[in-house]
Protein backbone atom coordinates (compact mmCIF):
# COMPACT_ATOMS: atom_id res chain seq x y z
CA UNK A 1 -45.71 14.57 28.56
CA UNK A 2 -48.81 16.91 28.64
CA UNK A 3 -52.04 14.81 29.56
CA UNK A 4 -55.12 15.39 31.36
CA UNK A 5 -57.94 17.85 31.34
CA UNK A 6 -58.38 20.94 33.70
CA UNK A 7 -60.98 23.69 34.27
CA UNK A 8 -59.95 27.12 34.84
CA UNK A 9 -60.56 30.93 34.04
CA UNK A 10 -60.26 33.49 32.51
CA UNK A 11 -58.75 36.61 33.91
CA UNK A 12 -60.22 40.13 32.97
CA UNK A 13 -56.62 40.74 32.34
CA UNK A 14 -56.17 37.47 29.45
CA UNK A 15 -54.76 36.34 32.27
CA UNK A 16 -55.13 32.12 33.28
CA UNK A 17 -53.37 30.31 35.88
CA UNK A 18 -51.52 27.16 34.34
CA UNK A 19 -52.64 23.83 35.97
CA UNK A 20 -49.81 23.08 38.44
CA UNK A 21 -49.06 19.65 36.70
CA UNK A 22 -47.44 21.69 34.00
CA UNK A 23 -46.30 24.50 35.61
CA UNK A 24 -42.63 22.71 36.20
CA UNK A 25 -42.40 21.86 32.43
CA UNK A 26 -41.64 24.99 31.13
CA UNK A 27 -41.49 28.99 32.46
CA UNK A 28 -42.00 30.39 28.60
CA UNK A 29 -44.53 28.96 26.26
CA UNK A 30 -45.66 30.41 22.92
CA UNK A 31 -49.66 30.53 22.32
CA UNK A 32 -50.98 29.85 18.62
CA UNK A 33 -54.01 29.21 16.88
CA UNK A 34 -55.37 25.79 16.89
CA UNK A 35 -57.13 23.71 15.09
CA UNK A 36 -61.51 23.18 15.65
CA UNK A 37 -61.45 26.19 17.23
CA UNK A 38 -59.21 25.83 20.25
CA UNK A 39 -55.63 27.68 20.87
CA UNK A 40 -52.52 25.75 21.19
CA UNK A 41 -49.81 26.02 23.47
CA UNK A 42 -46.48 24.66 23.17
CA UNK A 43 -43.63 24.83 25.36
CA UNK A 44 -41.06 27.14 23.58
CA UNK A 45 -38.39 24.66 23.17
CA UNK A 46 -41.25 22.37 21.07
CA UNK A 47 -42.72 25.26 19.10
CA UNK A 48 -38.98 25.45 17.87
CA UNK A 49 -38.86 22.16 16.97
CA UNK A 50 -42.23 22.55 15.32
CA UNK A 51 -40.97 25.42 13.68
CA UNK A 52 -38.18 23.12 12.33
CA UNK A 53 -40.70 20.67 10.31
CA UNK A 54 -42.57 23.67 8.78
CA UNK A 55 -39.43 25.27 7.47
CA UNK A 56 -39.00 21.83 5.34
CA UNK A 57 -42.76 22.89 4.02
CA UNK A 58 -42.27 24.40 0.09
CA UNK A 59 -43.90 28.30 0.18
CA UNK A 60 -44.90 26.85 -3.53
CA UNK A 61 -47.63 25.00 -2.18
CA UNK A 62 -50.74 26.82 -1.01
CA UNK A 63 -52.16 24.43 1.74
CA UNK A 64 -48.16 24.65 3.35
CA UNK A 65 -48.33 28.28 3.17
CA UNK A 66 -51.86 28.32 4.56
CA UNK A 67 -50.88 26.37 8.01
CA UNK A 68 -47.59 28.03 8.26
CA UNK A 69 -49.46 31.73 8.01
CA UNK A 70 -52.02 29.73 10.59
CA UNK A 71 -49.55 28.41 13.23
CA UNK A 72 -46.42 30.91 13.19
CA UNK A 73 -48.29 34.10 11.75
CA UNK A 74 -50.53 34.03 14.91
CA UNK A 75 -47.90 32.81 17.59
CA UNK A 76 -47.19 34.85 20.72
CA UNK A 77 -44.65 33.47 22.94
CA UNK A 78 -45.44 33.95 26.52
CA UNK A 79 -43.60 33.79 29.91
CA UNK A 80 -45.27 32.49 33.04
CA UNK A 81 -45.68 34.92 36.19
CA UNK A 82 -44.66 34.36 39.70
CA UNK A 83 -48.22 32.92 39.96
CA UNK A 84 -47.58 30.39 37.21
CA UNK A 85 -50.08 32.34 34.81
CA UNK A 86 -49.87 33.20 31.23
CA UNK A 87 -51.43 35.98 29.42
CA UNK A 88 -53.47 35.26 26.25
CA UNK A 89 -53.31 38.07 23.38
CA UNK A 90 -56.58 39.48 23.10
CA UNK A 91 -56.48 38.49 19.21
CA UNK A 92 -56.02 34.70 20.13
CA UNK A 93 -58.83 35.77 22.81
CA UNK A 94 -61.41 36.27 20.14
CA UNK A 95 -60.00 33.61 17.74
CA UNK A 96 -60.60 31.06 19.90
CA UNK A 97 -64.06 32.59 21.38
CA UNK A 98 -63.03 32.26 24.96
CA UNK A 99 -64.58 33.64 27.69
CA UNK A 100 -64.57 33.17 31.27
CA UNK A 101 -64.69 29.72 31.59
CA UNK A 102 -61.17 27.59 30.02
CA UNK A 103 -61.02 23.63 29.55
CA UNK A 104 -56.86 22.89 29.45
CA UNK A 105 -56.38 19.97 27.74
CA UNK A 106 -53.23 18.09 27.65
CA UNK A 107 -52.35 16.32 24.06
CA UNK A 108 -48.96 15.10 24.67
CA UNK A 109 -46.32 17.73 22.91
CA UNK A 110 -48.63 20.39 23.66
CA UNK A 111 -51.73 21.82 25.39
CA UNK A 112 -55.36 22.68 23.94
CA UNK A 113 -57.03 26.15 25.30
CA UNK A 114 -60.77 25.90 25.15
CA UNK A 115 -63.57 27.90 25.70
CA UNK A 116 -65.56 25.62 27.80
CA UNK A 117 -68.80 25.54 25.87
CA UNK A 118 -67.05 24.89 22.66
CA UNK A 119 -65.19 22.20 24.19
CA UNK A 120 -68.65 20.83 25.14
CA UNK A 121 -69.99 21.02 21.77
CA UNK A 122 -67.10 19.56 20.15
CA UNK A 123 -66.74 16.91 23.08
CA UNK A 124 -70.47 16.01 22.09
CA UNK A 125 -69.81 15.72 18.56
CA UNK A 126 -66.50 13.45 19.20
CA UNK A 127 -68.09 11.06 21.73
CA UNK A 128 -70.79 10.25 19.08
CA UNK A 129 -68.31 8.39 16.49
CA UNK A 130 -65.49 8.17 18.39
CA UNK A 131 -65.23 4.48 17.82
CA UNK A 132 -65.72 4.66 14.27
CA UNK A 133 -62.60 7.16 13.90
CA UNK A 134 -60.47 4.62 16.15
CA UNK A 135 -61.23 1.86 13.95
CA UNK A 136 -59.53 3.92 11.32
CA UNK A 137 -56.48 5.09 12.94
CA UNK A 138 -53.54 2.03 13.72
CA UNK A 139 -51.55 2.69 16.62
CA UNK A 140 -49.02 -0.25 16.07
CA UNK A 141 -45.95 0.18 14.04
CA UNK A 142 -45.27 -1.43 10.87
């Protein structure tokens, strides 16, 4: 299970260390576009079975196309160095608008790459209805 929040940068090379607690989870990763502006990175073995579910997705239906083309069209599957670091594509670089400073955000099946004043800025924006958005999502079964 990915969880927490860590603070790290940005190499000149694209280059950022993964946080140690989820170093031993995986040696390859693939790197994708997010969602509010972050990146997302899945161990390989999940992007798979994320690929899986899209696959089921009809190519009929524009808004299936649309995050298919967003998710899989911009993937780049990555292998951790002897340092534990992965490189990030200089494409994903400048869709996500990172720059030196990264926020690494666990969220369970996968991790959230943020430039750290976005992250900020949408943390800000979050925090301020937070509790109205919880009200509205059930976590019990049934």
């Amino acid at each position: 299970m990915l969880v927490g929040t860590y603070y790290h940068t940005l190499e000149a090379k694209g280059r950022f260390s993964l946080p140690k607690a989820f170093r031993s989870e995986s040696p390859s990763w693939v790197l994708t576009a997010g969602f509010d502006g972050c990146l997302y990175a899945y161990r390989a073995s999940d992007f798979e079975t994320e690929v899986a579910k899209m696959q089921k997705l009809s190519y009929f239906q524009a808004d299936h196309r649309a995050v298919v083309r967003h998710l899989v069209g911009t993937a780049s599957p990555q292998t951790t160095d002897n340092l534990g670091r992965l490189t990030i594509p200089t494409n994903l670089q400048a869709l996500a608008g990172l720059h030196k400073k990264l926020v690494i955000v666990g969220q369970l099946s996968h991790l959230e790459i943020w430039d750290a004043d976005r992250y900020r800025e949408m943390m800000d924006r979050l925090e301020m209805n937070v509790e109205e958005r919880a009200e509205l999502v059930s976590l019990e079964e049934g």
